[in-house]
Protein backbone atom coordinates (compact mmCIF):
# COMPACT_ATOMS: atom_id res chain seq x y z
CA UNK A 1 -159.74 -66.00 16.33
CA UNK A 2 -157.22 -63.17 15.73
CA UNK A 3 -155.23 -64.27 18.60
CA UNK A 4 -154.87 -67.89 16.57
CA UNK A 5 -153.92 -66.64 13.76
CA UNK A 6 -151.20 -64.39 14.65
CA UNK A 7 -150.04 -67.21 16.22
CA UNK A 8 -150.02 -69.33 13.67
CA UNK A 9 -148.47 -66.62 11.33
CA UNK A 10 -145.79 -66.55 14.22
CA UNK A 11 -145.36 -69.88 13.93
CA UNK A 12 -144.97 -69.83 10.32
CA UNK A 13 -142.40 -67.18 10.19
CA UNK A 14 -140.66 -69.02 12.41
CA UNK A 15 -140.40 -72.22 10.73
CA UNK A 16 -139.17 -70.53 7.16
CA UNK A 17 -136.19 -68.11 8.87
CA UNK A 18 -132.87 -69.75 7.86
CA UNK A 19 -130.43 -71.24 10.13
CA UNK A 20 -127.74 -69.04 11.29
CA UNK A 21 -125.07 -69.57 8.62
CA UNK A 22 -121.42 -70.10 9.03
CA UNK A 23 -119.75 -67.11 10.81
CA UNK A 24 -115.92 -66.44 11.30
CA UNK A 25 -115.42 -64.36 14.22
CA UNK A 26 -112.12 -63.20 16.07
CA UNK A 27 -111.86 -63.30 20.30
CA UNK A 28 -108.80 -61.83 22.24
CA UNK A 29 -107.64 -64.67 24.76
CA UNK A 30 -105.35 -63.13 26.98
CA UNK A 31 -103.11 -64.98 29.22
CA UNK A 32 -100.75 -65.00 32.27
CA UNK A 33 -98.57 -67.41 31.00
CA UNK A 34 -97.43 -65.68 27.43
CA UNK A 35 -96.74 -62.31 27.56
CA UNK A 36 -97.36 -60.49 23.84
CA UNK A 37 -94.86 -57.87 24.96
CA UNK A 38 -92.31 -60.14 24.56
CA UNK A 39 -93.77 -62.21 21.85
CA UNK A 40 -91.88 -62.70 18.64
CA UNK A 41 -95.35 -62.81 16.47
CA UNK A 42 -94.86 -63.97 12.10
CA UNK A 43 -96.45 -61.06 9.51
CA UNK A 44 -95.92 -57.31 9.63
CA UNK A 45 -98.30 -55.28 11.71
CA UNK A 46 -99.63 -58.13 14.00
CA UNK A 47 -101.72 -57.03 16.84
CA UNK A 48 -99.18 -57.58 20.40
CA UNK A 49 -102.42 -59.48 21.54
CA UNK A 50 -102.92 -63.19 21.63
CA UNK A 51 -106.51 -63.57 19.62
CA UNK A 52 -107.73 -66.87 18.25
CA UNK A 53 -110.13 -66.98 15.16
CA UNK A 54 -113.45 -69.25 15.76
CA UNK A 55 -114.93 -70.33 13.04
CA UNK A 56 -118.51 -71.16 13.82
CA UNK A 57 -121.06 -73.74 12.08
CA UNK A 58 -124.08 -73.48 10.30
CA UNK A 59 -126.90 -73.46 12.59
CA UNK A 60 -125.20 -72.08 15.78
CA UNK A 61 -127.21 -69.85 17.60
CA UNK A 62 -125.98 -70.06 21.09
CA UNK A 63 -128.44 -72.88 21.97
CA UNK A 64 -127.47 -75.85 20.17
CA UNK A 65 -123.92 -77.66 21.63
CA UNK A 66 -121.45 -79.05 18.77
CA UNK A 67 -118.45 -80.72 18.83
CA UNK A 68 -114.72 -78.38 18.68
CA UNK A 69 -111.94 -79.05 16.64
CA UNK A 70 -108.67 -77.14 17.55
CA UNK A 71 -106.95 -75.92 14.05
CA UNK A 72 -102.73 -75.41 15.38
CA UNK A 73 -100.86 -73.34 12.96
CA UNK A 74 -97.06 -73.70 12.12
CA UNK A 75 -93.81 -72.15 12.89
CA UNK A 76 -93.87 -68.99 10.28
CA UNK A 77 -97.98 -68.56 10.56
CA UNK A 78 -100.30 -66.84 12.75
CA UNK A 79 -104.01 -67.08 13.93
CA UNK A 80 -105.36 -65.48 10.67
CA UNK A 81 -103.50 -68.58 8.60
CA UNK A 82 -105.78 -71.05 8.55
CA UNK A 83 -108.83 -68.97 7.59
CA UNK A 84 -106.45 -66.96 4.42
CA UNK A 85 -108.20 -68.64 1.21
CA UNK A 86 -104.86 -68.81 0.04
CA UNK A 87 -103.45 -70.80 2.94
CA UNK A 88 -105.98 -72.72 4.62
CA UNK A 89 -109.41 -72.36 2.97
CA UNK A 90 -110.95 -73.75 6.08
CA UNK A 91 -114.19 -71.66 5.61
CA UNK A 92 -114.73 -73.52 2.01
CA UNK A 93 -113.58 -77.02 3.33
CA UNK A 94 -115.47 -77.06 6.50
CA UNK A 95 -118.47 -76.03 3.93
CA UNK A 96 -117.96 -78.39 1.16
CA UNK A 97 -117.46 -81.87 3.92
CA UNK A 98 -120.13 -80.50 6.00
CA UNK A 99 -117.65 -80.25 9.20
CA UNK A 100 -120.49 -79.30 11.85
CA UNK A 101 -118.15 -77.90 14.77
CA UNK A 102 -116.56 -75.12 16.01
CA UNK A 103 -113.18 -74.67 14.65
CA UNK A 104 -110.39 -72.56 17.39
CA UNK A 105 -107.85 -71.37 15.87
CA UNK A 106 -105.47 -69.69 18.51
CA UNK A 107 -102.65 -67.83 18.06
CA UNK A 108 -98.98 -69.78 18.58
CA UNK A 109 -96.39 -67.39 17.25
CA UNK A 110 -92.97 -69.29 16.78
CA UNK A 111 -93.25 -71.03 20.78
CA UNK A 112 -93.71 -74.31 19.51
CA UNK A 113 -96.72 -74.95 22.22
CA UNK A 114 -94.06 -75.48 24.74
CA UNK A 115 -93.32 -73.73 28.30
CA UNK A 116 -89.93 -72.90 27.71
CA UNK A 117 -87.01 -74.47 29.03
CA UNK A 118 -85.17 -70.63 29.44
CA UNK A 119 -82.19 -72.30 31.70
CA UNK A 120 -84.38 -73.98 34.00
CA UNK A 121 -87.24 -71.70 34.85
CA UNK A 122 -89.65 -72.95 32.06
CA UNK A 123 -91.98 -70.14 30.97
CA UNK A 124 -91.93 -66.65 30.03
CA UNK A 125 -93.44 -67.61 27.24
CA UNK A 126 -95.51 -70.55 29.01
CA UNK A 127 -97.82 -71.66 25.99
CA UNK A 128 -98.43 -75.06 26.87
CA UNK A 129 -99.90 -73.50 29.99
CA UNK A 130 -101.87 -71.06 28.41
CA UNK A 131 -103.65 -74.06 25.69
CA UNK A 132 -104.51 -76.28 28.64
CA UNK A 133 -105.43 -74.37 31.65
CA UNK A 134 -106.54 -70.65 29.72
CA UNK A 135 -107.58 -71.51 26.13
CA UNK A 136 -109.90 -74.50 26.44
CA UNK A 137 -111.81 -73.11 29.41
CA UNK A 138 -112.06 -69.68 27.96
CA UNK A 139 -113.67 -71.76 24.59
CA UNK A 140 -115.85 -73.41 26.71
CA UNK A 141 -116.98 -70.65 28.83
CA UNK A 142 -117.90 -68.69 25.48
CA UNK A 143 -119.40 -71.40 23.05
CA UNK A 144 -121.46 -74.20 23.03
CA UNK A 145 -119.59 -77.08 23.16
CA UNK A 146 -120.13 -80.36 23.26
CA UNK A 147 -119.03 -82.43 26.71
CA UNK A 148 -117.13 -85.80 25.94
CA UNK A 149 -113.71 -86.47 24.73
CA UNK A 150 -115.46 -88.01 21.41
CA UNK A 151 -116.00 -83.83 20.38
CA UNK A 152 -113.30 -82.35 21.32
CA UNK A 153 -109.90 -82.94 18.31
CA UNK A 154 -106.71 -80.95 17.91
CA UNK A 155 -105.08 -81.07 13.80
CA UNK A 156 -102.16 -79.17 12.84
CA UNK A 157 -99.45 -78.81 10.62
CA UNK A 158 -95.44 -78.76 10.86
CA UNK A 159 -95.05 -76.91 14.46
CA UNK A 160 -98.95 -77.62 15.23
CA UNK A 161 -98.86 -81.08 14.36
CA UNK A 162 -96.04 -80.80 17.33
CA UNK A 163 -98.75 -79.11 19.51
CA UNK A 164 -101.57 -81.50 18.36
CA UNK A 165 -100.23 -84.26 19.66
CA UNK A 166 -98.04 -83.10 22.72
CA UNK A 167 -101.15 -81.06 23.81
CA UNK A 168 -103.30 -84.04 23.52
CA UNK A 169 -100.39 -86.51 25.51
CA UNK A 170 -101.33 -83.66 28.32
CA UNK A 171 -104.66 -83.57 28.27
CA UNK A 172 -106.22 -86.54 27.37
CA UNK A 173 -109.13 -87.09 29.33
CA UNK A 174 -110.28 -83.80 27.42
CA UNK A 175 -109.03 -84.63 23.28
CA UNK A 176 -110.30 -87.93 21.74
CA UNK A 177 -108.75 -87.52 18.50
CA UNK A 178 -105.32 -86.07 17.23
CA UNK A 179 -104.31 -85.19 13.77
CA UNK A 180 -100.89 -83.99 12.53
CA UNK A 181 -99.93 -82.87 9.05
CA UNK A 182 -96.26 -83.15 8.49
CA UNK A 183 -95.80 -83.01 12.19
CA UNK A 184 -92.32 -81.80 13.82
CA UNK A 185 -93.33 -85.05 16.22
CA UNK A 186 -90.03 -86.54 16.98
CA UNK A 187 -87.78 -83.14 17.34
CA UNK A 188 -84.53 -85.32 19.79
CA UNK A 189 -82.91 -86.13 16.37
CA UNK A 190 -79.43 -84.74 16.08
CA UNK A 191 -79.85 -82.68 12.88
CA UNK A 192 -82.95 -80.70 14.95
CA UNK A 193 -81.54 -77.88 16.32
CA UNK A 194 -79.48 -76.80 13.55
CA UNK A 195 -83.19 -77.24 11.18
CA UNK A 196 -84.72 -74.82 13.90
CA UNK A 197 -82.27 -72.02 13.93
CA UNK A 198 -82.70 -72.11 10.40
CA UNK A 199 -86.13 -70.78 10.70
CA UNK A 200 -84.75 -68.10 13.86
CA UNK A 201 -85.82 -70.71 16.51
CA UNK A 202 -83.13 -71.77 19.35
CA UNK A 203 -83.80 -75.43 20.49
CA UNK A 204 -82.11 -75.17 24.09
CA UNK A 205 -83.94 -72.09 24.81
CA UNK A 206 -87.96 -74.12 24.05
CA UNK A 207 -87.07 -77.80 24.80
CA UNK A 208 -83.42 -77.45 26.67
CA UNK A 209 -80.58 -80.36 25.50
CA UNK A 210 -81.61 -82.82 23.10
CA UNK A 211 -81.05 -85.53 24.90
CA UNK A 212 -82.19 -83.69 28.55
CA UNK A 213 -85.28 -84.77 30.42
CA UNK A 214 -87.45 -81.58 29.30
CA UNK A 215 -86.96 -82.26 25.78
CA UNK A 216 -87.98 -85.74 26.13
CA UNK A 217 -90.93 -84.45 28.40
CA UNK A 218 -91.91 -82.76 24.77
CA UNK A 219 -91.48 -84.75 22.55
CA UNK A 220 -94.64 -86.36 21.02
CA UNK A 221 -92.50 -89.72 19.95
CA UNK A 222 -91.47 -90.23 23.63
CA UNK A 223 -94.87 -89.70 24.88
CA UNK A 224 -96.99 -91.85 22.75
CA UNK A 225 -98.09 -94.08 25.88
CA UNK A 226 -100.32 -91.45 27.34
CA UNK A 227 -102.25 -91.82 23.85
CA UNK A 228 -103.30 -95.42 23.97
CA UNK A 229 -106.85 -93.90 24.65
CA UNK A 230 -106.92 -91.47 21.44
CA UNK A 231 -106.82 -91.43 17.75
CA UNK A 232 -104.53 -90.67 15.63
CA UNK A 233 -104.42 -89.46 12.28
CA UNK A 234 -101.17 -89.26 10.65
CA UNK A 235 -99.93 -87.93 7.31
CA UNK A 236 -97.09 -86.68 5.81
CA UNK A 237 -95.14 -85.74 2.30
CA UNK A 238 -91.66 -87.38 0.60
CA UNK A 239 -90.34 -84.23 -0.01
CA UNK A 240 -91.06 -84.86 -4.19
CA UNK A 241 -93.51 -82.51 -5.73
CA UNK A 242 -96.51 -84.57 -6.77
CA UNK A 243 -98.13 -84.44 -9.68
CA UNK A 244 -100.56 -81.74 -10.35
CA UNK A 245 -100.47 -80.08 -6.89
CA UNK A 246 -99.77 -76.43 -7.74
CA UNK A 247 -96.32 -75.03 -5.05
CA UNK A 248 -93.89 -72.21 -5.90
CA UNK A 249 -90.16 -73.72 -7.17
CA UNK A 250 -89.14 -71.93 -3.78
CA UNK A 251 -91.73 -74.32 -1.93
CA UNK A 252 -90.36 -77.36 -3.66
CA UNK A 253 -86.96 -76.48 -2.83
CA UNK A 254 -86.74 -75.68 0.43
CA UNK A 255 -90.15 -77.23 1.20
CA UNK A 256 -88.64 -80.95 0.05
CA UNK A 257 -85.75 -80.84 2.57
CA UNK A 258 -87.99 -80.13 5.00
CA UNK A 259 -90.81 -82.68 4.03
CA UNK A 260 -88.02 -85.16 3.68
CA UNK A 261 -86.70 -84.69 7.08
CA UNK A 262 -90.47 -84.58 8.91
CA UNK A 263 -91.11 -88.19 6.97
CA UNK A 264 -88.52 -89.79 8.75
CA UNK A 265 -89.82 -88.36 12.03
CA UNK A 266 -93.31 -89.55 11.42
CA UNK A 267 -91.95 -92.94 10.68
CA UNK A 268 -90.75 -92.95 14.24
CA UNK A 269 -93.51 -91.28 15.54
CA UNK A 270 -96.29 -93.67 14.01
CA UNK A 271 -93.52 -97.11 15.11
CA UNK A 272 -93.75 -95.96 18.57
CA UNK A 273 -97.50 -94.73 18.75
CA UNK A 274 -98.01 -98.46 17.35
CA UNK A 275 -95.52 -100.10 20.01
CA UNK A 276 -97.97 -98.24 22.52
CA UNK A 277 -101.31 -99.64 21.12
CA UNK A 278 -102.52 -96.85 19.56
CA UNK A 279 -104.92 -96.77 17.44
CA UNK A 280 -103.49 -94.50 14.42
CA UNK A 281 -104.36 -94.30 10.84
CA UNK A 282 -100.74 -93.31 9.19
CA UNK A 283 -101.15 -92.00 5.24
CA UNK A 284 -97.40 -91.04 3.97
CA UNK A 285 -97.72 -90.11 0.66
CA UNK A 286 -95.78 -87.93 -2.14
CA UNK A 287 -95.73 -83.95 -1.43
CA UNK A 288 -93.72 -80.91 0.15
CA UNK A 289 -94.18 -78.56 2.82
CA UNK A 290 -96.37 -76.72 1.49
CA UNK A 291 -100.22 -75.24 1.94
CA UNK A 292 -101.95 -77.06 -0.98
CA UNK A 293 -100.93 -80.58 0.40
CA UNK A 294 -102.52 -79.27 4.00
CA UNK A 295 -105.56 -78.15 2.83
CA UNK A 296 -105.82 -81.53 1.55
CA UNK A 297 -104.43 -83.03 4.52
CA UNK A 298 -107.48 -80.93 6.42
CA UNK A 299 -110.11 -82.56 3.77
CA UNK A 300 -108.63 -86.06 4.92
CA UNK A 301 -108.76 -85.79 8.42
CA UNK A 302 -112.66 -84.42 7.81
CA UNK A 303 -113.53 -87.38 6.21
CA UNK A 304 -111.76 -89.67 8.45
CA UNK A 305 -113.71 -88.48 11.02
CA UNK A 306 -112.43 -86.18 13.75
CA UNK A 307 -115.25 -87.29 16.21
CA UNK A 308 -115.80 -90.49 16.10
CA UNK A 309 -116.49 -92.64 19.39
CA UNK A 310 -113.56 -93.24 21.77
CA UNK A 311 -113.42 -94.76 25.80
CA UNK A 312 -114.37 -91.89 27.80
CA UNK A 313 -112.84 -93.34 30.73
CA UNK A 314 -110.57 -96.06 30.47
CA UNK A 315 -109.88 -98.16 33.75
CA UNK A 316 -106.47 -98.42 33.05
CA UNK A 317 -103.79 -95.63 30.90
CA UNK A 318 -100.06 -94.37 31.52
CA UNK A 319 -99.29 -90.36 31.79
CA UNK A 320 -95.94 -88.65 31.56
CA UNK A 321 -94.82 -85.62 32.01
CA UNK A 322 -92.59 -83.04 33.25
CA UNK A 323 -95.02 -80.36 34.46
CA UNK A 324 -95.51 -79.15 37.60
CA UNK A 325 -98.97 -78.80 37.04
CA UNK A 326 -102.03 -80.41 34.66
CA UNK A 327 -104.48 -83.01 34.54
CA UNK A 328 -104.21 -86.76 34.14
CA UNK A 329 -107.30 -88.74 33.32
CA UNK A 330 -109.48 -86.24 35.73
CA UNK A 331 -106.90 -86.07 38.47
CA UNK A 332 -105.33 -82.86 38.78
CA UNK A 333 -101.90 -82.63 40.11
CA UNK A 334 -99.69 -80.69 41.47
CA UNK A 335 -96.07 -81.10 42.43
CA UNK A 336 -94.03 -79.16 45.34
CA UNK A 337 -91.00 -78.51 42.58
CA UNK A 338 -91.32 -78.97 38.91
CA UNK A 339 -90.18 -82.06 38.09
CA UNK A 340 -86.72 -82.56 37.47
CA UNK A 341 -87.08 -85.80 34.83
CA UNK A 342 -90.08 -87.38 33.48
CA UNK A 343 -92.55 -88.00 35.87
CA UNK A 344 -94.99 -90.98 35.28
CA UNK A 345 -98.52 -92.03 36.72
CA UNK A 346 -100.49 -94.91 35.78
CA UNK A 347 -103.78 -96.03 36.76
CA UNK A 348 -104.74 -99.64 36.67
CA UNK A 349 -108.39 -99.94 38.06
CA UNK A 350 -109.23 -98.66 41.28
CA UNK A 351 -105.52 -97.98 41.77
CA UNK A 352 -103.22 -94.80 40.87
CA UNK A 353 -99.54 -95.52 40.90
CA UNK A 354 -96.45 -92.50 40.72
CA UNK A 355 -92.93 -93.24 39.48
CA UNK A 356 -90.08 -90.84 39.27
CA UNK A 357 -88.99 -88.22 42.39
CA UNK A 358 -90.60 -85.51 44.06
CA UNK A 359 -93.89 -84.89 46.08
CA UNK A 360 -97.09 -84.59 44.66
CA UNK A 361 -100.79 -83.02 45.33
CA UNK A 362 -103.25 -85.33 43.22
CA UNK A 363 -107.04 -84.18 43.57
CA UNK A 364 -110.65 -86.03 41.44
CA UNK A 365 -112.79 -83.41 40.03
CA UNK A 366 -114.93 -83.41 43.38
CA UNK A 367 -111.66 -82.24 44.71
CA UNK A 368 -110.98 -84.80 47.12
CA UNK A 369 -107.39 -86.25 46.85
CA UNK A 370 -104.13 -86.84 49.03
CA UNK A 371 -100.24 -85.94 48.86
CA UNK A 372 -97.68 -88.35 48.65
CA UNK A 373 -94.10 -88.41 48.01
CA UNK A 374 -92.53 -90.17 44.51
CA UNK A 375 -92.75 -93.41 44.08
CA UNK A 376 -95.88 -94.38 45.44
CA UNK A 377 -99.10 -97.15 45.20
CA UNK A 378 -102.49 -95.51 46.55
CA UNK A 379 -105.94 -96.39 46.24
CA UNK A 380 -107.80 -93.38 44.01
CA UNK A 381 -109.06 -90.81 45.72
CA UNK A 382 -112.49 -90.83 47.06
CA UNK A 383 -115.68 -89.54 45.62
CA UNK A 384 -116.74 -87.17 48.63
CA UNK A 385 -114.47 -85.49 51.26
CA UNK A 386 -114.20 -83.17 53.99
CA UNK A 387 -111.43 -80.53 52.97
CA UNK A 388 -113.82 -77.19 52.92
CA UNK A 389 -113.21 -74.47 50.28
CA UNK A 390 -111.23 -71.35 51.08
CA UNK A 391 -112.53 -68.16 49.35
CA UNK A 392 -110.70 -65.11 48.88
CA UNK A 393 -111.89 -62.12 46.96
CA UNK A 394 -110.14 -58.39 45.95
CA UNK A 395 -110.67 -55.60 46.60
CA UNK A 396 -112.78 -56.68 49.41
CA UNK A 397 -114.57 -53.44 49.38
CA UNK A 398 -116.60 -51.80 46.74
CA UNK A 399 -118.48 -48.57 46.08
CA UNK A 400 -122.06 -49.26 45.67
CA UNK A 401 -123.63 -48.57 42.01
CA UNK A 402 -120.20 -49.07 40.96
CA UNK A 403 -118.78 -51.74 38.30
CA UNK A 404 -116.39 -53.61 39.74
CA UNK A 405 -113.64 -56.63 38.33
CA UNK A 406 -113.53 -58.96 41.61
CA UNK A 407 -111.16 -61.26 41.53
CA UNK A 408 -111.23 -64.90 43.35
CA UNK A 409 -108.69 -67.61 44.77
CA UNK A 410 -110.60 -70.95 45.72
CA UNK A 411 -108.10 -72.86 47.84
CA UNK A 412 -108.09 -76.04 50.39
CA UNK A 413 -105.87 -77.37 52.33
CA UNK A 414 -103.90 -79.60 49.42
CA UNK A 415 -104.06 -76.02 47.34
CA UNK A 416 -105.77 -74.15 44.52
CA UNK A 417 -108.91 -75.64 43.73
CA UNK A 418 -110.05 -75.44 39.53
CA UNK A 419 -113.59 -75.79 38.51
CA UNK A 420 -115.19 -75.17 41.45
CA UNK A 421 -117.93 -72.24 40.53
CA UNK A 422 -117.77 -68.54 42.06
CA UNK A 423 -121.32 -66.91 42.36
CA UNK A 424 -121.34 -63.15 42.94
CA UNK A 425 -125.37 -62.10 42.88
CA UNK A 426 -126.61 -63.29 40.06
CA UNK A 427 -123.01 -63.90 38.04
CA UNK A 428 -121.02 -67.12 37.89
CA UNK A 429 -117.50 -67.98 37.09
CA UNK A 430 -115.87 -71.03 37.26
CA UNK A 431 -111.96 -71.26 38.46
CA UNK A 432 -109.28 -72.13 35.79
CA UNK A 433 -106.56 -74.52 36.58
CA UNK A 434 -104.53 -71.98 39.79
CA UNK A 435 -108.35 -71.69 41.37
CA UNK A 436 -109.10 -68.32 39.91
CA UNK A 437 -112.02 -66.28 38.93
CA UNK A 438 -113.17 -63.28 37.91
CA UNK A 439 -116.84 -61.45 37.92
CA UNK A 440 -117.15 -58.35 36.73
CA UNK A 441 -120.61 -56.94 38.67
CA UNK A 442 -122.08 -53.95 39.98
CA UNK A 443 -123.12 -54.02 43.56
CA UNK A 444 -126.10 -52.19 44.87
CA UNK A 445 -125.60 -53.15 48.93
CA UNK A 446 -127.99 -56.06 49.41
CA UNK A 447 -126.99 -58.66 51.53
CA UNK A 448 -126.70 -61.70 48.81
CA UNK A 449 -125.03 -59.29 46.76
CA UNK A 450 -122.35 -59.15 49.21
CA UNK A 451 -121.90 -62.55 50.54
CA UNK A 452 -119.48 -64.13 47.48
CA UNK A 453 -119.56 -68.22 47.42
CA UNK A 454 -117.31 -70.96 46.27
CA UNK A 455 -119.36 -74.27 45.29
CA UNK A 456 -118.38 -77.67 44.31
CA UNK A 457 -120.36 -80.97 44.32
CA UNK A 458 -119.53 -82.77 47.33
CA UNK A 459 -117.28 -80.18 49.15
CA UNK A 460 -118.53 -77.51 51.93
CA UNK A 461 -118.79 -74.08 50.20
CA UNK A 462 -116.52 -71.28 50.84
CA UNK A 463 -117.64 -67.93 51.54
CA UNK A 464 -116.48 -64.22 51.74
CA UNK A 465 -117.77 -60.95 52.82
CA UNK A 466 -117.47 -57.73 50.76
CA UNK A 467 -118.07 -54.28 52.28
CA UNK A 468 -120.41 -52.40 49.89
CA UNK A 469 -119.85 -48.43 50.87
CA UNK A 470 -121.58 -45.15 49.38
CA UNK A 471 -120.22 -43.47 46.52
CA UNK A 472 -118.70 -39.72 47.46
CA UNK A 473 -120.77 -36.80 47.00
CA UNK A 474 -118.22 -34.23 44.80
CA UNK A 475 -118.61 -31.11 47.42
């Protein structure tokens, strides 16, 4: 009897605790690609880290999965922007429209979520890079998130709305929905460059010449094909004050040239995303560049509905680039030489077609694939193959009773192998986009503590031995 009604009190207690409310928390997301040595981060006193704030729903407890929403900032802004109640507000909005999701909001400094161009050796900083093959997996890896392009949408303004929608032209078999508020979306007009070193940014150095293969390669206007599968939400200001809307008269100064120039790219932007058969709400209307007309901008998008259903696999799409590495549509590639103009692949039905020059590596997510030189007309790879995974894990040897980072390469023969899981004991990792891993585990000498394994469906595991010796005695 006392047993049943402690549990019942139990039970009780259980039932009236509140949900978890909305928390705001702040995660370092270091990188290999961006360097914060040499990063030229916006406000006094920032942190030489790369952090992202994650703004997490009501009700998360670590259990439940819910859709993400990746919140860009813009050129002169920082990770913290977006959450300032002054700026952003997103904590009230995402309250007051009931926004159930996780909300990233990474760090972007001025690099214009672009690998730069730096005279040809594109990178140092390499933020596109770091988004797409560090940031989302280190967001999945940490939160509950929901699988299924429909749940996963990138939104941001001026310079984000740049790296909302290039980001999503690279990865969309990941981002079902776009959003840009007075996007820098169509940045090969003439007058560009001069506008960016205006604001102490030097166009050659991100995107190269205006009219050069890389720039095109970044340019959201010229890449609006690879969005036919995504939605697009689109608005943008006049560069007239509207009525009511509280800005500075330094905001409506300056921020009306601005506003006016970024309308005329959005015109393009939305005539070409149309001439590619996207679908894409566009909502010009009268404002400047300026914060209250984006946290309205953020209330739109809301209610348009960032996660609403989309193909999760079309049969047929279009993909350019000029990376040497990412994803198209689940097939991960990887060229000998980075591209030297825009490379394009195209699926239609049980076909994958390459146009442009070079030789690529194209693998499925079961890691089965084949290499082939540019142009080419191949069947798509196969769901099961024989290539066996290559393991390799440092320091090979470690002192038992001793934490230890280990750090792992999964290869094959056509290269590094991503997603493919690393179990060390009882620990897991899964590989990012170059095939690497770490665990960070203590190792006590039993035998399936020191036999490492690579695993992925359909592919014969990899394994590697580690030499577990004795700690030594201080004489």
């Amino acid at each position: 009897m006392l047993r049943s009604l402690l549990v019942a009190l139990c039970l009780t207690l259980l039932a009236a605790a509140p949900a978890p409310a909305a928390e705001l928390v702040t995660i370092d997301t270091p990188s290999r690609h961006v360097d914060p040595a040499n990063v030229e981060f916006n406000g006094a006193g920032h942190p030489r880290v790369l952090r992202a704030n994650v703004l997490l729903p009501d009700g998360y407890d670590g259990t439940r999965r819910f859709p993400v929403l990746y919140l860009l900032h813009g050129v002169g802004d920082s990770y913290t922007t977006w959450a300032k109640p002054e700026n952003g507000d997103v904590e009230r909005t995402a309250r007051e429209l009931g926004l159930e999701a996780i909300v990233v909001m990474p760090e972007a400094a001025r690099g214009f979520y672009t690998s730069w161009w730096n005279d040809g050796r594109r990178g140092d900083p390499g933020w596109e890079r770091f988004f797409l093959d560090e940031l989302v997996p280190l967001v999945e890896e940490r939160f509950r998130v929901l699988g299924g392009r429909r749940w996963h949408a990138v939104a941001g303004l001026s310079m984000g709305g740049l790296g909302s929608t290039f980001l999503a032209s690279q990865l969309p078999s990941y981002f079902g929905s776009a959003a840009t508020f007075s996007g820098f979306v169509a940045h090969q007009r003439p007058e560009v460059p001069a506008g960016l070193r205006a604001v102490g940014a030097d166009y050659e150095r991100i995107f190269g010449p205006v009219d050069g293969f890389y720039a095109t390669g970044h340019n959201p206007t010229r890449l609006t094909d690879n969005l036919r599968a995504t939605r697009l939400f689109v608005t943008v200001g006049d560069g007239t004050a509207a009525p009511g809307v509280q800005s500075s008269p330094a905001a409506i100064a300056g921020g009306g040239l601005a506003e006016a120039e970024l309308r005329a790219q959005n015109d393009d932007f939305v005539a070409a995303a149309r001439s590619s058969r996207v679908d894409v709400d566009y909502r010009p209307k009268q404002g400047v560049h300026d914060w209250p007309y984006w946290r309205a901008a953020l209330r739109d998008a809301i209610a348009w509905d960032l996660f609403a259903p989309v193909p999760e696999d079309p049969a047929e799409w279009t993909y350019r680039t000029v990376a040497q590495t990412g994803e198209a549509w689940g097939l991960r590639y990887r060229f000998d030489a980075p591209p030297d103009d825009v490379v394009t692949l195209e699926r239609a039905g049980e076909r994958v077609r390459g146009a442009g020059r070079g030789r690529i590596a194209l693998r499925n997510a079961r890691g089965c694939g084949f290499e082939a030189e540019l142009p080419f007309d191949r069947p798509l790879p196969t769901a099961t193959c024989a290539l066996p995974l290559r393991l390799t894990v440092s320091p090979k040897r470690a002192v038992r009773g001793r934490r230890t980072r280990f750090r792992f390469l999964v290869t094959d023969a056509l290269g590094p192998v991503p997603g493919a899981r690393v179990f060390l004991g009882r620990r897991t990792a899964r590989t990012d986009a170059s095939g690497r891993a770490s665990i960070i585990h203590t190792l006590h000498g039993r035998a399936r503590a020191r036999r490492p394994s690579a695993w992925l469906p359909g592919r014969e595991p990899g394994r590697a031995p580690l030499r577990v010796v004795a700690r030594r005695r201080p004489r």
